[in-house]
Protein backbone atom coordinates (compact mmCIF):
# COMPACT_ATOMS: atom_id res chain seq x y z
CA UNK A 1 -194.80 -2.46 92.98
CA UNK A 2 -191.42 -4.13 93.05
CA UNK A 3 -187.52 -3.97 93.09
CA UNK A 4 -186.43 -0.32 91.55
CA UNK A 5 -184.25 -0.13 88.95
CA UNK A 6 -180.88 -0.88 90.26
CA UNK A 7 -182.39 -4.36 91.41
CA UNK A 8 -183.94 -4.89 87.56
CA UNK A 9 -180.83 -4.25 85.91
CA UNK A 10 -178.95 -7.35 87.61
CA UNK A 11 -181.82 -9.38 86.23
CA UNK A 12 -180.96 -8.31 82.55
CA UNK A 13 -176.88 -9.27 82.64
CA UNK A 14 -175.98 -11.85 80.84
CA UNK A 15 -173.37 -14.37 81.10
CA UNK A 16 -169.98 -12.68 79.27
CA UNK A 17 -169.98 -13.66 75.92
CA UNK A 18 -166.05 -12.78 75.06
CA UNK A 19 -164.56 -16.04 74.06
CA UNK A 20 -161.07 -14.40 74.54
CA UNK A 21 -161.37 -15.44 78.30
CA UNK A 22 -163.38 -16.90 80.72
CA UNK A 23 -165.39 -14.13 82.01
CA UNK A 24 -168.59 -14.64 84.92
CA UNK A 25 -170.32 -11.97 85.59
CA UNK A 26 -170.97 -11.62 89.45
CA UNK A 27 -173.74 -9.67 90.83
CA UNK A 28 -174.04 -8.53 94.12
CA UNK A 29 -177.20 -6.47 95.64
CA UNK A 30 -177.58 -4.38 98.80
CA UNK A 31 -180.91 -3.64 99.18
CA UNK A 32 -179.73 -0.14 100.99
CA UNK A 33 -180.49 1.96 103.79
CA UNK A 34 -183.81 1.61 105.62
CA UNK A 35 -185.00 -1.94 103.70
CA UNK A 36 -184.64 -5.14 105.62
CA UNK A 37 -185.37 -6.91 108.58
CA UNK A 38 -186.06 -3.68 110.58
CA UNK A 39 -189.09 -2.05 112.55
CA UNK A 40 -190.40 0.80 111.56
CA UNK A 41 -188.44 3.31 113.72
CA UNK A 42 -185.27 2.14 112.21
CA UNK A 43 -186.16 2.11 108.60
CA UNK A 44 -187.55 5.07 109.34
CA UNK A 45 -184.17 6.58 111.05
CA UNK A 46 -182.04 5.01 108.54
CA UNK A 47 -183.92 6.43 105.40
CA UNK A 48 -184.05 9.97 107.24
CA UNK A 49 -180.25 10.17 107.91
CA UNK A 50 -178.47 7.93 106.25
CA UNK A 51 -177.38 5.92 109.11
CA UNK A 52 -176.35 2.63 107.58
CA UNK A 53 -174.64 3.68 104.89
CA UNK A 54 -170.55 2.91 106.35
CA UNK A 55 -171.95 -0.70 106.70
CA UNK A 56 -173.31 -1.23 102.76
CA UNK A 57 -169.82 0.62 101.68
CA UNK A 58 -167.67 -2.07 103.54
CA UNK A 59 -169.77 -4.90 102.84
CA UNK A 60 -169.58 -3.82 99.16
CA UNK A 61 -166.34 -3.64 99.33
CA UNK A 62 -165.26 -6.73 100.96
CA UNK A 63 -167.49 -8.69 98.46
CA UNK A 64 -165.43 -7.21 95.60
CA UNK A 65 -161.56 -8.38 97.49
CA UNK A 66 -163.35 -12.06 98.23
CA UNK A 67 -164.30 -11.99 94.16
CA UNK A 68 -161.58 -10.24 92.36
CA UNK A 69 -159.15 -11.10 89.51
CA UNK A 70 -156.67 -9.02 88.03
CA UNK A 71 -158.57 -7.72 84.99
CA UNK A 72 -161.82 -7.66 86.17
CA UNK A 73 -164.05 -5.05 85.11
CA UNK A 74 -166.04 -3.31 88.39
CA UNK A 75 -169.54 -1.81 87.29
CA UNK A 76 -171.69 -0.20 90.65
CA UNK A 77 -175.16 0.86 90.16
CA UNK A 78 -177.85 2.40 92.75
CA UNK A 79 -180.69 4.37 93.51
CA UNK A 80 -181.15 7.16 95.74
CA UNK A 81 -178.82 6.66 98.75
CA UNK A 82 -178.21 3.47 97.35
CA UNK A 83 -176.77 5.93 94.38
CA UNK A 84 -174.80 7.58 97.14
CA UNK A 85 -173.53 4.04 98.42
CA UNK A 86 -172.42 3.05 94.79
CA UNK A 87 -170.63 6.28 94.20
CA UNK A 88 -169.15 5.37 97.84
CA UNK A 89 -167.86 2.40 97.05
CA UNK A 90 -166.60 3.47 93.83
CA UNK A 91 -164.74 6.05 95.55
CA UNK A 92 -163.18 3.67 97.81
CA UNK A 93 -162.02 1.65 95.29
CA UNK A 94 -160.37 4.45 93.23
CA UNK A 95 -158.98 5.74 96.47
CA UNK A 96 -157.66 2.45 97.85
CA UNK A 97 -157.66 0.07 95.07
CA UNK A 98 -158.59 -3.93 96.24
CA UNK A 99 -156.94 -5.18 98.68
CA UNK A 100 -156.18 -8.87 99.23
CA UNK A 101 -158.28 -10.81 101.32
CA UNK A 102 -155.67 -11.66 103.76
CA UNK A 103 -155.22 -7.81 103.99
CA UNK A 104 -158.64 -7.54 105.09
CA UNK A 105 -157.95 -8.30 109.24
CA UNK A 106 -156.20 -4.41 108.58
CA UNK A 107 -159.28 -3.47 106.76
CA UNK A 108 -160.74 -1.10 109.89
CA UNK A 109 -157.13 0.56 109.99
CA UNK A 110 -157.39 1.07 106.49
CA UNK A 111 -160.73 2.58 106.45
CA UNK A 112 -160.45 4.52 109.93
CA UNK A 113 -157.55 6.19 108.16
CA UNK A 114 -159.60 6.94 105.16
CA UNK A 115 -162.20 8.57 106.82
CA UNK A 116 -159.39 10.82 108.65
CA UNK A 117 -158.03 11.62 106.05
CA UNK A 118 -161.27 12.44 103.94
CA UNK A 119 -162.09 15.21 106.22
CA UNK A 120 -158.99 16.66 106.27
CA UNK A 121 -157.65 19.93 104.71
CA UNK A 122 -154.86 17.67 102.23
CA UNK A 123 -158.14 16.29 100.68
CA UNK A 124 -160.24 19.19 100.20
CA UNK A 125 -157.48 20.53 98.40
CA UNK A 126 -157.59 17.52 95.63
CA UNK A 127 -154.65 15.17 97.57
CA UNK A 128 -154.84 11.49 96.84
CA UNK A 129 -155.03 9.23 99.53
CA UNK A 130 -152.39 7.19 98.00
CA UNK A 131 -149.89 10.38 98.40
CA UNK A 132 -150.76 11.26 101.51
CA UNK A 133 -149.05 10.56 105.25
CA UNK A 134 -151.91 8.86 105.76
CA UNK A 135 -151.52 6.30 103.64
CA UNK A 136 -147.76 5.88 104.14
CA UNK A 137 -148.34 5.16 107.74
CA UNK A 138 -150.30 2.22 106.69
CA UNK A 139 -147.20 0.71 104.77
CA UNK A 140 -144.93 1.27 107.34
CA UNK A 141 -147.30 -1.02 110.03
CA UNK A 142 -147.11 -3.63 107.08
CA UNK A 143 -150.61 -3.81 106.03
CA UNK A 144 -149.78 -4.61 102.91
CA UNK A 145 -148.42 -8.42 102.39
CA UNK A 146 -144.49 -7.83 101.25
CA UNK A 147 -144.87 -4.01 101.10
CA UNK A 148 -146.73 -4.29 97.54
CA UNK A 149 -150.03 -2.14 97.46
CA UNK A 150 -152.41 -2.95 95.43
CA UNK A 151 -151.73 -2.39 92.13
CA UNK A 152 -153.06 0.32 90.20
CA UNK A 153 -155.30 -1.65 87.53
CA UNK A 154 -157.44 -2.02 90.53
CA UNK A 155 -158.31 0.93 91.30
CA UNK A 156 -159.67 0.59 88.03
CA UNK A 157 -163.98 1.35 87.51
CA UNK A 158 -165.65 0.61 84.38
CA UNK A 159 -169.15 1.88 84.62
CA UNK A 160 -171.01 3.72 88.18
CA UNK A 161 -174.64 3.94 86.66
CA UNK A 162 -177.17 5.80 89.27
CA UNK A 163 -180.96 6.84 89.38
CA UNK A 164 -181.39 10.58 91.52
CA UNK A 165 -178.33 10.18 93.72
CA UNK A 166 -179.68 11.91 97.73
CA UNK A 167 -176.24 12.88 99.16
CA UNK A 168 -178.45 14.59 102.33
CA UNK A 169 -176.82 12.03 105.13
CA UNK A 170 -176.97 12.84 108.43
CA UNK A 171 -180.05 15.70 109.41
CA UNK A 172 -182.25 16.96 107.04
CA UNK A 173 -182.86 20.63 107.63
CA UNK A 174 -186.14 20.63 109.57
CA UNK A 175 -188.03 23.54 111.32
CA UNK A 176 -185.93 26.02 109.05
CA UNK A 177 -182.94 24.91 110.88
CA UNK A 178 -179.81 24.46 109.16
CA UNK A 179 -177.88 20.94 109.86
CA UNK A 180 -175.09 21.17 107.46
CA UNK A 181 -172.92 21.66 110.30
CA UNK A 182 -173.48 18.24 111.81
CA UNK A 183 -173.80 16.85 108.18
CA UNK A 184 -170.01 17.31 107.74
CA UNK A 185 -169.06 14.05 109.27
CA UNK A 186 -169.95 12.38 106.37
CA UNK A 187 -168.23 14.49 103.89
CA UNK A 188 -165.24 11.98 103.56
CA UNK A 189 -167.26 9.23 101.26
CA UNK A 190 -165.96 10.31 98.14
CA UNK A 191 -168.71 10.62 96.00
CA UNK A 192 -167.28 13.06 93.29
CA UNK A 193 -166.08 11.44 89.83
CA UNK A 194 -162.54 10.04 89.57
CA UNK A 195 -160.43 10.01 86.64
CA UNK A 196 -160.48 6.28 87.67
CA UNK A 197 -164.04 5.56 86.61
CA UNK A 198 -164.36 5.15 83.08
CA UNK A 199 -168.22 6.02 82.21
CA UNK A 200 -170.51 7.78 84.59
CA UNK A 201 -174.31 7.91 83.75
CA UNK A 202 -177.06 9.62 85.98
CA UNK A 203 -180.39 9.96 85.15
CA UNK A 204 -182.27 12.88 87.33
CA UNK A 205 -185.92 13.77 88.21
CA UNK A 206 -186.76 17.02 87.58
CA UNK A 207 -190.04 17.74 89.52
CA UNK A 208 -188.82 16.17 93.21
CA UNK A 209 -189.60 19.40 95.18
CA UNK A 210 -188.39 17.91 99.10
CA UNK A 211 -185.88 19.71 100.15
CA UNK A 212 -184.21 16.55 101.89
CA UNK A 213 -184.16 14.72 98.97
CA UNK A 214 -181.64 17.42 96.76
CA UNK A 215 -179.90 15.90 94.01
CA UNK A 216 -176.03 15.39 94.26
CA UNK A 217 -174.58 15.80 90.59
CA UNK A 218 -171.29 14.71 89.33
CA UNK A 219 -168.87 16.99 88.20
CA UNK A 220 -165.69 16.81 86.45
CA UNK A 221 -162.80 18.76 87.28
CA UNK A 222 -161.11 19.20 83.69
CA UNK A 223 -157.57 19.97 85.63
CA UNK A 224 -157.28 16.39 87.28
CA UNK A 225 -160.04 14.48 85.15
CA UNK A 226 -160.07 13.85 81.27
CA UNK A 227 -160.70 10.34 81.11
CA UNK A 228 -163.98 9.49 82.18
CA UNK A 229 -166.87 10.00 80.19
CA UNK A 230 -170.24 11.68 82.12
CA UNK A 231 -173.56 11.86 80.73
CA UNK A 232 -176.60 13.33 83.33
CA UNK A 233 -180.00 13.44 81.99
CA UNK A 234 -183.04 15.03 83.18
CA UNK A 235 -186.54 13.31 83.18
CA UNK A 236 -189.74 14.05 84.08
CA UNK A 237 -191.31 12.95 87.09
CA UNK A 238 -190.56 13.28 90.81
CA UNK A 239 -187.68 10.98 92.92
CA UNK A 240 -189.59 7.56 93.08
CA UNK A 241 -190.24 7.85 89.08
CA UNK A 242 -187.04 8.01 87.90
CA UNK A 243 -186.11 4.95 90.52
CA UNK A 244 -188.79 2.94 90.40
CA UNK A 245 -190.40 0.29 93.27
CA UNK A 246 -193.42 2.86 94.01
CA UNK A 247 -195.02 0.75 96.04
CA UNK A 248 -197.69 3.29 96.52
CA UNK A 249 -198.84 2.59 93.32
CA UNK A 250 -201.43 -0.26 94.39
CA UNK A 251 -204.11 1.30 96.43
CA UNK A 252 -205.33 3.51 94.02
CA UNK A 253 -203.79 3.19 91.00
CA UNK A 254 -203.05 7.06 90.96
CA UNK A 255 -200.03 6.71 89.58
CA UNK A 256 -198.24 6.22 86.04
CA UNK A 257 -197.69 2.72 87.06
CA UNK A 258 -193.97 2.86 86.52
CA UNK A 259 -193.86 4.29 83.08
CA UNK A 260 -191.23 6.26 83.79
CA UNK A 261 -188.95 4.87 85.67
CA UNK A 262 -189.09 2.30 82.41
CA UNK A 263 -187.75 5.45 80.37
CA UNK A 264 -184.94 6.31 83.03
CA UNK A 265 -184.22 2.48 82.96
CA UNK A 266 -184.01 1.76 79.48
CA UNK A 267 -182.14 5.25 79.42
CA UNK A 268 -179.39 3.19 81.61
CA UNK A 269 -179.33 -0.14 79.48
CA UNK A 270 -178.64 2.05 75.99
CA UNK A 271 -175.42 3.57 77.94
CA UNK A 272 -174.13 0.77 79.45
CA UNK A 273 -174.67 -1.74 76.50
CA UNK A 274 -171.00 -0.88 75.15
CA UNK A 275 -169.33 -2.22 78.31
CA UNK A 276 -171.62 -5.08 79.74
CA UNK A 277 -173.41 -7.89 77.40
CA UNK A 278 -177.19 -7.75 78.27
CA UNK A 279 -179.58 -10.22 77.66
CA UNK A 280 -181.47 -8.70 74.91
CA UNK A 281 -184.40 -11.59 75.19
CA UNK A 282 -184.71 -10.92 79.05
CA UNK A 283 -185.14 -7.33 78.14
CA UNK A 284 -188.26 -8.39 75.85
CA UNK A 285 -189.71 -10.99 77.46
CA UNK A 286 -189.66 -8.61 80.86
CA UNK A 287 -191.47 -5.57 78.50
CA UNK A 288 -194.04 -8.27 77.65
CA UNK A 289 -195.01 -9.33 81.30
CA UNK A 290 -195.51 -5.11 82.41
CA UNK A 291 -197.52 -5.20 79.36
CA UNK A 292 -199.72 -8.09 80.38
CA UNK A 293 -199.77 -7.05 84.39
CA UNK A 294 -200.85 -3.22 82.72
CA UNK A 295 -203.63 -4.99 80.87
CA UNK A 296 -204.78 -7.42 84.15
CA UNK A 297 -205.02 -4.29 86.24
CA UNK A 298 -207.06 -2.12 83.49
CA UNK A 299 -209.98 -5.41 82.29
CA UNK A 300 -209.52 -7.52 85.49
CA UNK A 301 -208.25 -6.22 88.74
CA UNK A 302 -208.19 -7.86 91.84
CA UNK A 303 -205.58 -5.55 93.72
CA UNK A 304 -206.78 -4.66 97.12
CA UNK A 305 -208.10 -0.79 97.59
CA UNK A 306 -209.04 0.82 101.18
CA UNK A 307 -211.67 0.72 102.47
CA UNK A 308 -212.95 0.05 106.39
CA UNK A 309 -213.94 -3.65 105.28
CA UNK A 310 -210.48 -4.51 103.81
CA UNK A 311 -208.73 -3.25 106.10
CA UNK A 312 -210.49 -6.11 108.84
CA UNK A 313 -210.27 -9.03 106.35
CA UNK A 314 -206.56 -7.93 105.87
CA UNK A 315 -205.61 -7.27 109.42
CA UNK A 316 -201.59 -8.80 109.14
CA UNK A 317 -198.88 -8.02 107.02
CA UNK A 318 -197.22 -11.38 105.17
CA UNK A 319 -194.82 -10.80 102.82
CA UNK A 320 -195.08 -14.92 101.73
CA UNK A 321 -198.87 -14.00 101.12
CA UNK A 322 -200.04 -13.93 98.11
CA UNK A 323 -201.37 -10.10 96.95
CA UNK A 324 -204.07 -8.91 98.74
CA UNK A 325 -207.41 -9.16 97.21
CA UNK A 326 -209.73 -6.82 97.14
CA UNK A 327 -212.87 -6.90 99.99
CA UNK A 328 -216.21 -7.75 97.12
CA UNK A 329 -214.05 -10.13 95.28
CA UNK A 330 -213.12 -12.47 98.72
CA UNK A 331 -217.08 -11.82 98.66
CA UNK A 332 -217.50 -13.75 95.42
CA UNK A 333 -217.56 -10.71 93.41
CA UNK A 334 -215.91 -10.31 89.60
CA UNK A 335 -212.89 -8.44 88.82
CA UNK A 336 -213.42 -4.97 88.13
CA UNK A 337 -211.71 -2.63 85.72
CA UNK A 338 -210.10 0.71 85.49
CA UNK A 339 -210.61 1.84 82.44
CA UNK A 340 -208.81 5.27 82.78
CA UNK A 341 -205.13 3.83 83.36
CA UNK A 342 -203.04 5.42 81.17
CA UNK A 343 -200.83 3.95 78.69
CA UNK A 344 -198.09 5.64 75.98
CA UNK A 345 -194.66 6.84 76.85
CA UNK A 346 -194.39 8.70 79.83
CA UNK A 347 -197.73 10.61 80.00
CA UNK A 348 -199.16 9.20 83.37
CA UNK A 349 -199.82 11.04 86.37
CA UNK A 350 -197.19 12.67 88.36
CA UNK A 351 -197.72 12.55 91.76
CA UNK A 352 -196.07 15.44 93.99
CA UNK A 353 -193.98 13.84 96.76
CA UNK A 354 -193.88 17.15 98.75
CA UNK A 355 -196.64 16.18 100.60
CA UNK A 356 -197.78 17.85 104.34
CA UNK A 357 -195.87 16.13 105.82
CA UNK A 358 -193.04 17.84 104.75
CA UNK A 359 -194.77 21.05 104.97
CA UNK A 360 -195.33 20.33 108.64
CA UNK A 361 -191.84 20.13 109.61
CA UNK A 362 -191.53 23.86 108.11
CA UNK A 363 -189.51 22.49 105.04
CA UNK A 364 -189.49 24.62 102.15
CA UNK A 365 -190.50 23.58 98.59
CA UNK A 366 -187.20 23.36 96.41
CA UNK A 367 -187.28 23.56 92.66
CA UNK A 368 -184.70 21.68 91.11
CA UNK A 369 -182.36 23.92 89.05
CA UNK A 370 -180.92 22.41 85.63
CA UNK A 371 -177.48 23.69 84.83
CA UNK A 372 -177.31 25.43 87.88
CA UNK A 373 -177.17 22.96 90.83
CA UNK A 374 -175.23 23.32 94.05
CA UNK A 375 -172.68 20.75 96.08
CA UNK A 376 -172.84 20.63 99.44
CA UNK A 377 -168.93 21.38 100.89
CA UNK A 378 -168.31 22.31 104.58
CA UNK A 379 -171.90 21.99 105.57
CA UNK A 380 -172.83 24.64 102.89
CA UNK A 381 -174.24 24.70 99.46
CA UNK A 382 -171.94 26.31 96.85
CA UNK A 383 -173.36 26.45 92.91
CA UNK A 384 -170.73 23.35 91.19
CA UNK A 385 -169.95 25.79 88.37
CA UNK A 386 -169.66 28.65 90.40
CA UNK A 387 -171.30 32.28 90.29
CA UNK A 388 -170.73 33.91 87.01
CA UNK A 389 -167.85 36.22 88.06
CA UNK A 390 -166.01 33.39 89.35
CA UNK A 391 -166.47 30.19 87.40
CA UNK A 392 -165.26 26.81 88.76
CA UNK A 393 -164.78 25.02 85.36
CA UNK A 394 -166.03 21.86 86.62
CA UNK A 395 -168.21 20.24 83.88
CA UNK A 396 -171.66 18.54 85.12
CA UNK A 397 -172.30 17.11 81.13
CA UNK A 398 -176.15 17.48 81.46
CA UNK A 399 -179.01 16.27 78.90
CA UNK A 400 -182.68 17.12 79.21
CA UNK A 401 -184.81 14.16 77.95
CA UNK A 402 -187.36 14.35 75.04
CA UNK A 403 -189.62 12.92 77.49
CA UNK A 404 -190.35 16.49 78.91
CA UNK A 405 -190.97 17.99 75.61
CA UNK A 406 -193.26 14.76 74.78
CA UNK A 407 -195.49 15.59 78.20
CA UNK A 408 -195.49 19.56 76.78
CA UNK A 409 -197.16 18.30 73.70
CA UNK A 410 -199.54 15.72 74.97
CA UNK A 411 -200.36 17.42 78.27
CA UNK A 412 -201.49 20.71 79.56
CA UNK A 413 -199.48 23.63 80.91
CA UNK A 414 -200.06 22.41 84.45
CA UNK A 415 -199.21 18.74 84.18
CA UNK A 416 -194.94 20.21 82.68
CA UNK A 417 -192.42 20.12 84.81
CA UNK A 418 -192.37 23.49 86.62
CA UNK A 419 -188.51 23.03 87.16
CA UNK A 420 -188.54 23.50 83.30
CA UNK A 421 -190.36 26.66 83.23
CA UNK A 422 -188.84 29.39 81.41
CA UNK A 423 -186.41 27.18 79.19
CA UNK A 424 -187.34 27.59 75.58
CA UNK A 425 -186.01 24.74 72.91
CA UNK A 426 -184.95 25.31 69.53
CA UNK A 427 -183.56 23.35 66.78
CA UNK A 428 -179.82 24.39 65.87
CA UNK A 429 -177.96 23.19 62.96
CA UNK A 430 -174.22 22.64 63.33
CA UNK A 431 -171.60 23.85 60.82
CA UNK A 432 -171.17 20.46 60.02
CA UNK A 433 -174.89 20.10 58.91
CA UNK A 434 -175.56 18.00 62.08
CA UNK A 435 -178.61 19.13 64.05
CA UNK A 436 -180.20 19.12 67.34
CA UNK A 437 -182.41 20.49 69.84
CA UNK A 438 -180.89 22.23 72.67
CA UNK A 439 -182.99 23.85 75.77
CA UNK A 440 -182.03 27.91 77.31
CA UNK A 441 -182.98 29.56 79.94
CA UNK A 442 -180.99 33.09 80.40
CA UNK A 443 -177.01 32.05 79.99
CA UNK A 444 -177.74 28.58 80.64
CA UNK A 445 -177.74 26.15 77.39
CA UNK A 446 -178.63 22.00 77.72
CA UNK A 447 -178.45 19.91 75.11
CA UNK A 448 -181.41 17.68 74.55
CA UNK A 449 -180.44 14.07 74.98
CA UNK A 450 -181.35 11.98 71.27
CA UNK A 451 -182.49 8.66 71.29
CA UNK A 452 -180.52 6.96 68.68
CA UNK A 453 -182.29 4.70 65.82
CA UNK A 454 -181.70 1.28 65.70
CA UNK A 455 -178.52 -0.46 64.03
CA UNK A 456 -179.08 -3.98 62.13
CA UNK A 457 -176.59 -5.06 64.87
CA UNK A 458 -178.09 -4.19 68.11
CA UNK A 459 -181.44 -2.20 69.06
CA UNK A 460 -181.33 0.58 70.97
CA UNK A 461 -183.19 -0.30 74.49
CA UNK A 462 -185.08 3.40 74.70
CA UNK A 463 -186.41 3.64 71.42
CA UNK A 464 -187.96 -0.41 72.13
CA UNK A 465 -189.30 1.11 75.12
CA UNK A 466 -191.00 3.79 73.29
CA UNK A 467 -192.61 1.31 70.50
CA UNK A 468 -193.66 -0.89 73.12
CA UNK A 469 -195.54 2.22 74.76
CA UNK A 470 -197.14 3.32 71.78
CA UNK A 471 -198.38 -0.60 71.45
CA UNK A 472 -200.42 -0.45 74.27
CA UNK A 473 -201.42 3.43 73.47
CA UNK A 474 -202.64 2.05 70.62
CA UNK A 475 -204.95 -1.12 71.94
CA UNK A 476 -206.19 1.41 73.88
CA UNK A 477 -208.87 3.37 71.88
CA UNK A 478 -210.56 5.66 74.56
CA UNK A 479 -206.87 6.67 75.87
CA UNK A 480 -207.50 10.05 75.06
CA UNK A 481 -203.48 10.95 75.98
CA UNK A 482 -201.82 9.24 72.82
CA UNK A 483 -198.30 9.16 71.07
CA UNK A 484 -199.95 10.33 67.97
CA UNK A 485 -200.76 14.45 69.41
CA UNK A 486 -201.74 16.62 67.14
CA UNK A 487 -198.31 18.49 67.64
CA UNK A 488 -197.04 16.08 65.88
CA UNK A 489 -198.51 16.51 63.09
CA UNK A 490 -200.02 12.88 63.13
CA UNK A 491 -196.39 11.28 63.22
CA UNK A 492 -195.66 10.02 66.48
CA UNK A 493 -193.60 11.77 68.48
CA UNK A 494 -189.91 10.04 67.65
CA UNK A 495 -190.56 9.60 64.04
CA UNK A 496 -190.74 13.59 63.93
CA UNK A 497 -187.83 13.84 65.87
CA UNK A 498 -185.94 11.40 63.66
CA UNK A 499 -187.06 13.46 60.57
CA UNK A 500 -185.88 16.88 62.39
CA UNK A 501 -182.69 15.46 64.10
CA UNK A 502 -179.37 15.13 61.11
CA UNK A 503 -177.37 12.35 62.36
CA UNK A 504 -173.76 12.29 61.29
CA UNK A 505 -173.92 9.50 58.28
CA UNK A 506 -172.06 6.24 59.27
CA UNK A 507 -170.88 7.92 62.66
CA UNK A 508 -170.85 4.78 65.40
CA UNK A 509 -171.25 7.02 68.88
CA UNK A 510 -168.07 6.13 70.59
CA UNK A 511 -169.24 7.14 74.13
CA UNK A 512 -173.55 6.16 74.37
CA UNK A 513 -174.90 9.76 72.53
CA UNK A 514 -173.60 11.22 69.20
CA UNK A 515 -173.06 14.89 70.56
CA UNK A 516 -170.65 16.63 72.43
CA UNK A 517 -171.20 19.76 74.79
């Protein structure tokens, strides 16, 4: 289907345009655990536990020291345990700062200590690295050129932006067997949010049901943390949705062909758009070509489906190959259609990644919990905020999209996100005359997450998203799944919410969202 996310948004940076300097904006991709030049065992080993990941942290790293200038501005982005490997990195940084490249040779003392010193009591009690024996050991043996360590501007991150961060390294639990235990060796990455990272954004799938594949939130710790900002929203769809790259999509066009992975990605440009310059005609030009590839595969597709006969006429995998074709049109045949595709904003099919082969290996189905997920600590699972009696006061910052009330009034009951069942949604109008929807279930209360309207200066990325949708909805006539639901009372679906929604007049959001928990 293509890169994911992570990969797309390094195709939409632009070059800096702040004449006040001379700025270049660098890019550098991993393309994570379990991709590469590797046989099936090993992507398979690597994308089951995590092995891998130490080597994408360092080379991360040690591409940042060979590029960095004082006042550079560090942004990390990733998907899945490539989420886990940004956060990583991140961490690192904020932990060590960058060191100079001549430092490097002492980089494996560095990091051996780090890793130490990650598992160790000092840390799990909140203990910097940077105050610790640990680290003073590594200035007496002179690591550092003239004793000076690298300054504290460096540790310095402006944006980690991540799709359904998997922090499951090491086993999964298989056979109803509990590997936390041997999990712990990988608890020293430090994953969690720093006070040294500026703006945190992560956008969640709410109906991934594998238990191997549980999300790892952010939290903020109120006590140490009260500079970054943290925004976590909930979509629909299951892990590969809100990521993107479903390859699975070709053979039988089951799927919703990306759709929303779009939402969680244009979810991702509207944050970051205050602290990176995008390139606003990249952005349009690359909703044009889905729109035309969406229209090839509905009037004229020539995308290979299984069969016995194509799978003999397409005996060898070549990635320099063109796409395969399908068996009757190498036989002369015309493109065929499928006219049932589905187009709009996020209505497609949803297809459920806990599939038997998960239920083989004696896995149990786990329902994603909103407001109430747990961090894994000592091999354990522990609720972040704590069980009621004795509340943690970390802050997870969580959203719920309007794409899962959207799918509530264009689909049926069965086709919701179960994770959501139970949660009611109400409008509530602030003191200030401000309103909003928010989502409850019990004592728990989310805020839904409001895509903002467009300024003369700038568009907002989501609500382009959504128009283009509705677009092809609309060329669409037999598309019986349309933006226009009777809900709605004929308005589509973010013109109602526009009319219901009270802004605050001439209020710029300082921090990506108007509202505040």
């Amino acid at each position: 289907m293509g890169p994911g996310n992570p990969a797309q948004r390094t195709s939409k940076t632009a070059p800096k345009t702040d004449q006040t300097r001379n700025w270049h904006q660098l890019v550098y991709y991993d393309g994570g655990i379990g991709t590469g030049n590797l046989n099936d065992l090993d992507k398979n080993r690597q994308g089951a536990t995590g092995a891998g990941l130490e080597e994408n942290v360092i080379e991360a790293y040690n591409f940042v020291v060979l590029n960095y200038q004082p006042g550079d501005e560090i942004l990390c982005f990733g998907f899945s345990r490539g989420a886990y490997t940004a956060r990583a990195v991140a961490g690192l940084i904020a932990d060590v700062g960058v060191l100079k490249p001549l430092e490097m040779q002492f980089f494996y003392d560095v990091y051996r200590r780090y890793r130490e010193f990650g598992l160790s009591v000092e840390a799990k009690r909140g203990k910097s690295f940077r105050d610790s024996g640990a680290w003073a050991a590594l200035k007496e043996q002179g690591v550092f050129i003239d004793g000076v360590e690298p300054p504290e501007a460096s540790r310095s991150i402006k944006v980690v932006g991540v799709w359904d961060t998997v922090g499951s390294l090491g086993l999964p639990d298989i056979f109803g067997h509990d590997n936390g235990d041997w999990r712990k060796q990988y608890e020293f990455h430090n994953v969690k949010l720093s006070k040294h990272v500026d703006h945190a954004y992560h956008a969640l799938a709410l109906d991934e049901k594998r238990r191997a594949f549980r999300p790892t939130l952010w939290y903020i710790d109120p006590k140490y943390n009260t500079n970054s900002e943290l925004k976590q929203v909930w979509f629909p769809g299951v892990h590969i949705n809100c990521g993107g790259g479903n390859n699975d999509a070709f053979p039988n066009l089951d799927t919703d062909m990306e759709n929303i992975s779009i939402a969680t990605f244009t979810w991702m440009l509207q944050c970051i758009a205050p602290h990176v310059d995008l390139d606003q005609k990249g952005f349009n030009d690359y909703l044009k070509q889905y729109s035309t590839w969406l229209d090839n595969l509905r009037y004229r597709c020539t995308i290979i489906h299984p069969d016995i006969l194509s799978k003999v006429i397409n005996k060898i995998e070549d990635k320099l190959d063109a796409t395969e074709r399908d068996t009757l049109v190498r036989m002369g045949a015309k493109p065929h259609p499928h006219p049932n595709l589905y187009f709009g904003w996020g209505v497609g099919p949803i297809i459920d990644s806990y599939t038997l082969e998960y239920k083989n290996f004696n896995a149990p189905a786990y329902t994603r919990l909103p407001g109430n997920e747990e961090m894994e600590t000592d091999g354990k699972w522990n609720p972040i905020t704590g069980p009621p009696t004795q509340p943690t006061g970390f802050l997870t910052n969580e959203y719920i999209h309007p794409l899962v009330q959207h799918r509530r009034e264009a689909l049926k009951p069965a086709l919701w996100s179960q994770a959501m069942n139970g949660w009611e949604r109400k409008l509530s109008v602030e003191k200030d005359g401000s309103a909003r929807y928010w989502w409850s279930k019990g004592s728990l209360r989310l805020p839904e997450w409001c895509i903002l309207p467009n300024t003369e200066a700038e568009i907002n990325y989501e609500r382009t998203w959504y128009n283009a949708a509705l677009e092809m909805a609309r060329d669409v006539s037999k598309v019986k799944t349309t933006d226009a639901v009777e809900a709605a009372g004929g308005k589509d679906f973010l013109a109602r919410l526009d009319a219901e929604i009270k802004y605050q007049p001439d209020l710029k959001p300082p921090r990506g969202n108007t509202w505040k928990l």
